[in-house]
Every structure is written in structure tokens, then in C-alpha cells.
C-alpha atoms as a PDB file:
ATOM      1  CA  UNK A   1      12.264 -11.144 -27.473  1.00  0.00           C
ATOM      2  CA  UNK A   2       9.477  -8.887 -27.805  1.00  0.00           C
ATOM      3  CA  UNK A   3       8.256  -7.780 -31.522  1.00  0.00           C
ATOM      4  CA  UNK A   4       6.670  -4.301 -31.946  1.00  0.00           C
ATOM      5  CA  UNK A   5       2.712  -4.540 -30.859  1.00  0.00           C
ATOM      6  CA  UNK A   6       3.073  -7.905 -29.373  1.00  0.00           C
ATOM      7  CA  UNK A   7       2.389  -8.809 -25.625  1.00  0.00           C
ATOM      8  CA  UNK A   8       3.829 -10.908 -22.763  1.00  0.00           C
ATOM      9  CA  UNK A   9       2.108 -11.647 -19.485  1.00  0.00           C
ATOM     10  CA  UNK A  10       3.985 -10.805 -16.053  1.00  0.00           C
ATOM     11  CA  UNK A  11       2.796 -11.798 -13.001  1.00  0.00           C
ATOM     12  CA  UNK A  12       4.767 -10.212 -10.162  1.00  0.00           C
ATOM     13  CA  UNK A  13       4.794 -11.414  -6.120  1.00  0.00           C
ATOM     14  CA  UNK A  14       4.274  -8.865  -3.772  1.00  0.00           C
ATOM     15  CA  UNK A  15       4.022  -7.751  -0.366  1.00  0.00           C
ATOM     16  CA  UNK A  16       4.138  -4.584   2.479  1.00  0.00           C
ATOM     17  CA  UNK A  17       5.758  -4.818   5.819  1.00  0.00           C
ATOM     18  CA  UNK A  18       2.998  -1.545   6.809  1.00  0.00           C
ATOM     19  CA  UNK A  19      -0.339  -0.150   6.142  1.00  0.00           C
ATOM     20  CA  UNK A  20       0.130   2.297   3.491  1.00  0.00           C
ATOM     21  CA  UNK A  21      -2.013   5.557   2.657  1.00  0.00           C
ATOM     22  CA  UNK A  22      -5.178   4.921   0.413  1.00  0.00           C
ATOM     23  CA  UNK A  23      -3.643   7.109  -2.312  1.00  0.00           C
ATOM     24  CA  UNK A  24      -0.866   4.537  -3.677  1.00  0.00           C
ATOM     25  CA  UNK A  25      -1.245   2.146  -6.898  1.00  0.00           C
ATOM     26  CA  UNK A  26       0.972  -0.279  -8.303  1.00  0.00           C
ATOM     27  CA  UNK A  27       2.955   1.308 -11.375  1.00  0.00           C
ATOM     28  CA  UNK A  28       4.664  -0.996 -14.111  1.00  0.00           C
ATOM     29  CA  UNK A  29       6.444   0.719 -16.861  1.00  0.00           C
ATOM     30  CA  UNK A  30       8.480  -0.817 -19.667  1.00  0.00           C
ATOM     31  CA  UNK A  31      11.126   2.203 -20.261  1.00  0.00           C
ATOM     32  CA  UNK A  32      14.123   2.869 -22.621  1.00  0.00           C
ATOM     33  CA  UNK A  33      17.381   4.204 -21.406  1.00  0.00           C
ATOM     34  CA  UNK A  34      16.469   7.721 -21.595  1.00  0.00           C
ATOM     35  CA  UNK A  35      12.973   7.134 -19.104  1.00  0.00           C
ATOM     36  CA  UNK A  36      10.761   7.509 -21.848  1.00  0.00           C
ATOM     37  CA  UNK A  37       7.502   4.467 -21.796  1.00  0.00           C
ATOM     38  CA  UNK A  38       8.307   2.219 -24.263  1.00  0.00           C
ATOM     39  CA  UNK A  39       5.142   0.199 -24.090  1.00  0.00           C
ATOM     40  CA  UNK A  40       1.237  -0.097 -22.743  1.00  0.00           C
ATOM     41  CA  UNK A  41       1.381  -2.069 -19.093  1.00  0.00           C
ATOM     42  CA  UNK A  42      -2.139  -3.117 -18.127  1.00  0.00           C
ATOM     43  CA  UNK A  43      -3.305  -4.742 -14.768  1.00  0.00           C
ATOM     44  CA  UNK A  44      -5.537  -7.815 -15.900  1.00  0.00           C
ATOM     45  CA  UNK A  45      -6.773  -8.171 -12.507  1.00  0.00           C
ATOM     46  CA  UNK A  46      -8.289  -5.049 -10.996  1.00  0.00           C
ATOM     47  CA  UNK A  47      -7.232  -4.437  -7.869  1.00  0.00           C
ATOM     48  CA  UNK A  48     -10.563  -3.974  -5.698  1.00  0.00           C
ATOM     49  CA  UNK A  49      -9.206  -3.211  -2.456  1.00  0.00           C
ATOM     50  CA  UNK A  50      -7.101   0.493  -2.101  1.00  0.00           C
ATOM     51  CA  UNK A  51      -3.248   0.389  -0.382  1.00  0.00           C
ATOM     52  CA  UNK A  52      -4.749   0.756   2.609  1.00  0.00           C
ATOM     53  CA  UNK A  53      -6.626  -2.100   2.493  1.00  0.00           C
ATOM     54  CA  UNK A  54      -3.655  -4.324   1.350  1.00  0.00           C
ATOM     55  CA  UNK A  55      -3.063  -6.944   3.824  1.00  0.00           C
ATOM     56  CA  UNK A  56       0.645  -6.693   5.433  1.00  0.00           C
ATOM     57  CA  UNK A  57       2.756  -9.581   5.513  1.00  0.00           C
ATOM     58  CA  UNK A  58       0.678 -11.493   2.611  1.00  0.00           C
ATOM     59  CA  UNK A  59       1.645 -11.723  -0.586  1.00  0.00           C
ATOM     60  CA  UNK A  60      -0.047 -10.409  -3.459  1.00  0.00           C
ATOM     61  CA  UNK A  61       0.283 -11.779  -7.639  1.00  0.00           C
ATOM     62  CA  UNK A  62      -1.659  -8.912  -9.834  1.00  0.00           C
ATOM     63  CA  UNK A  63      -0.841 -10.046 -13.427  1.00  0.00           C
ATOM     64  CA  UNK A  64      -0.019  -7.606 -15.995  1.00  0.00           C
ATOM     65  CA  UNK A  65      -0.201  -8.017 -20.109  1.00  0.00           C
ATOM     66  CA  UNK A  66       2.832  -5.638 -21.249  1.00  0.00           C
ATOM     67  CA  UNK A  67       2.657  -4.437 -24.926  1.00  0.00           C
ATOM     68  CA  UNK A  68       5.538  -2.978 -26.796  1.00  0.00           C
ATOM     69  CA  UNK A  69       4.349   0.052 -28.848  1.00  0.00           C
ATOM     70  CA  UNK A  70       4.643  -0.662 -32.451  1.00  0.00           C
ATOM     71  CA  UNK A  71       6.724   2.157 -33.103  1.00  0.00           C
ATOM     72  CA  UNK A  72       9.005   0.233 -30.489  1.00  0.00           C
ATOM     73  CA  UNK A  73      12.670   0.374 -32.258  1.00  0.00           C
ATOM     74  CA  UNK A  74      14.626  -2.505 -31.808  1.00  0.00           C
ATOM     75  CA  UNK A  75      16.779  -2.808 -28.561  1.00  0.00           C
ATOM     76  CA  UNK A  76      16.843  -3.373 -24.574  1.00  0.00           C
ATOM     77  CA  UNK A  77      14.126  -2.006 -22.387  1.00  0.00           C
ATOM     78  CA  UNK A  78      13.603  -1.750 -18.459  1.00  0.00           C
ATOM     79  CA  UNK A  79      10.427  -2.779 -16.655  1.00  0.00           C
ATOM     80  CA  UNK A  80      10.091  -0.767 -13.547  1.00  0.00           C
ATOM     81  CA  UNK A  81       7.757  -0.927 -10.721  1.00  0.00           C
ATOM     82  CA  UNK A  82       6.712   0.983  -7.693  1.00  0.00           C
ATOM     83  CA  UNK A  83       3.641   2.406  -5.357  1.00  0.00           C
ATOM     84  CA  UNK A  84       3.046   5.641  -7.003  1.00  0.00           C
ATOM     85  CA  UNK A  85       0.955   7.951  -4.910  1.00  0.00           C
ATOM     86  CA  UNK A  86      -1.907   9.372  -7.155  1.00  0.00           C
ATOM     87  CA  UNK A  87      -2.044  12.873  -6.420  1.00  0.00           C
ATOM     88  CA  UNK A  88       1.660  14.133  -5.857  1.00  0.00           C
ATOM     89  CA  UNK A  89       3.432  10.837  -8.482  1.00  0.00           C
ATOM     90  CA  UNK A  90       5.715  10.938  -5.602  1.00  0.00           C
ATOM     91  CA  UNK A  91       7.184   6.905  -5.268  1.00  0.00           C
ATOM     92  CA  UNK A  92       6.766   5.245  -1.950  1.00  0.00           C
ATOM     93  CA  UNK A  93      10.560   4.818  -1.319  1.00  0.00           C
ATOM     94  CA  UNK A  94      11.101   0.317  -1.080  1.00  0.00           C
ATOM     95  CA  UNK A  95      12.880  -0.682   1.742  1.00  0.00           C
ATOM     96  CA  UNK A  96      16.543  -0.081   0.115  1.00  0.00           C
ATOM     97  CA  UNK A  97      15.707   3.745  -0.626  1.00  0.00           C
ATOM     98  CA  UNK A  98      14.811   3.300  -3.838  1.00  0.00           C
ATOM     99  CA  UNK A  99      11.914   4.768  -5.532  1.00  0.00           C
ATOM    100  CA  UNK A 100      11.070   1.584  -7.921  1.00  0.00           C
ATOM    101  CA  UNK A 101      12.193  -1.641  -8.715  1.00  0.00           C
ATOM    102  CA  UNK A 102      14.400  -3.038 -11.498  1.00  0.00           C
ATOM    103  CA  UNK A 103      12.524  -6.037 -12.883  1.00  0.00           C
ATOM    104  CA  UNK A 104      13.918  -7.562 -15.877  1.00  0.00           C
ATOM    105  CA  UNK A 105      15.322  -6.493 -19.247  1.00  0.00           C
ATOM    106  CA  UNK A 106      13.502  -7.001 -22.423  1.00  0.00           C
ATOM    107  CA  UNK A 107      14.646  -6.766 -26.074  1.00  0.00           C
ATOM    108  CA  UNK A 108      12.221  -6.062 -28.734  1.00  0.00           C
ATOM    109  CA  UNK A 109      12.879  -7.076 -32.182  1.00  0.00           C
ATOM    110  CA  UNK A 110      12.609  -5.023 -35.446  1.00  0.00           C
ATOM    111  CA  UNK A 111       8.974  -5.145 -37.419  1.00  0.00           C
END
């Protein structure tokens, strides 16, 4: 249970099978069911070295705070992730075709 403008901590296991393009971040969004952001995700650890630099093979942990927004109305809420490339927002397709990942469902509470 998440209440309006409180936070949880996610720390989420990683890793590429290929060098990627330098262009690619890590994206984490908490979303309703109509794709609209639902909350603030922030990387707590910065991550110094760009996608291309990611080593392949190794996994990586970058730990996240996620915030609901406190105009958050009760109910269920998806966090998605994926590689987002920075200039086009095009997402680096995962090795089942899919654009981003299906994390976990989270219910916030009323105020």
C-alpha cells in the first residue's frame, strides 16, 4: 500500500546480452490504466557510465525511490521499465518483443 506523497525504495537486477548505443537510459514509470505517470521515479544512484559502457553479461542493481503524487486517487498502478533512447523515446525492444517490462502492481491508499 502506497499513501498519496509517500515513497518506497525499488531496487531492480539487471543485465544486457549486447553493447547498446550511448543514447539509452533506464526508464521507471509508475502508470495508471490509461498510461498516464502516476508518480515521481528517481534513480538514487546515478548511473556514471552511458549504455554503451554497460558491461554485458553482468548484472546491474540501480535503486530507485518511487513517490506517488499526492493527488494520487486511490487504486492499482503499474511500474514499467525499459531502455528509452533519449533523442527519438523509441524503447529498446527486451528480448520477448516487448518495449518495457511489467514490474509489479501497487495500490495507493486514499489521503
Amino acid at each position: 500500500m502506497l499513501p498519496p506523497g509517500e515513497t518506497i525504495r525499488l531496487l531492480f537486477y539487471w543485465q544486457t546480452k549486447t553493447v547498446l548505443e550511448p543514447e539509452y537510459e533506464l526508464r521507471v514509470e509508475l502508470m495508471n490504466v490509461d498510461s498516464e505517470t502516476a508518480g515521481t521515479v528517481t534513480l538514487l544512484c546515478r548511473v556514471v557510465h552511458t549504455s554503451h559502457q554497460w558491461y554485458t553479461h553482468r548484472t546491474s542493481g540501480p535503486a530507485f525511490t518511487i513517490t506517488a503524487n499526492k493527488d494520487t486517487p486511490p487504486g492499482e498502478y503499474t511500474l514499467w521499465v525499459g531502455l528509452q533512447h533519449m533523442g527519438t523515446g523509441d524503447y529498446l525492444p527486451l528480448a520477448n518483443g516487448n518495449a518495457r517490462l511489467s514490474l509489479e502492481t501497487i495500490t495507493t491508499a486514499g489521503p
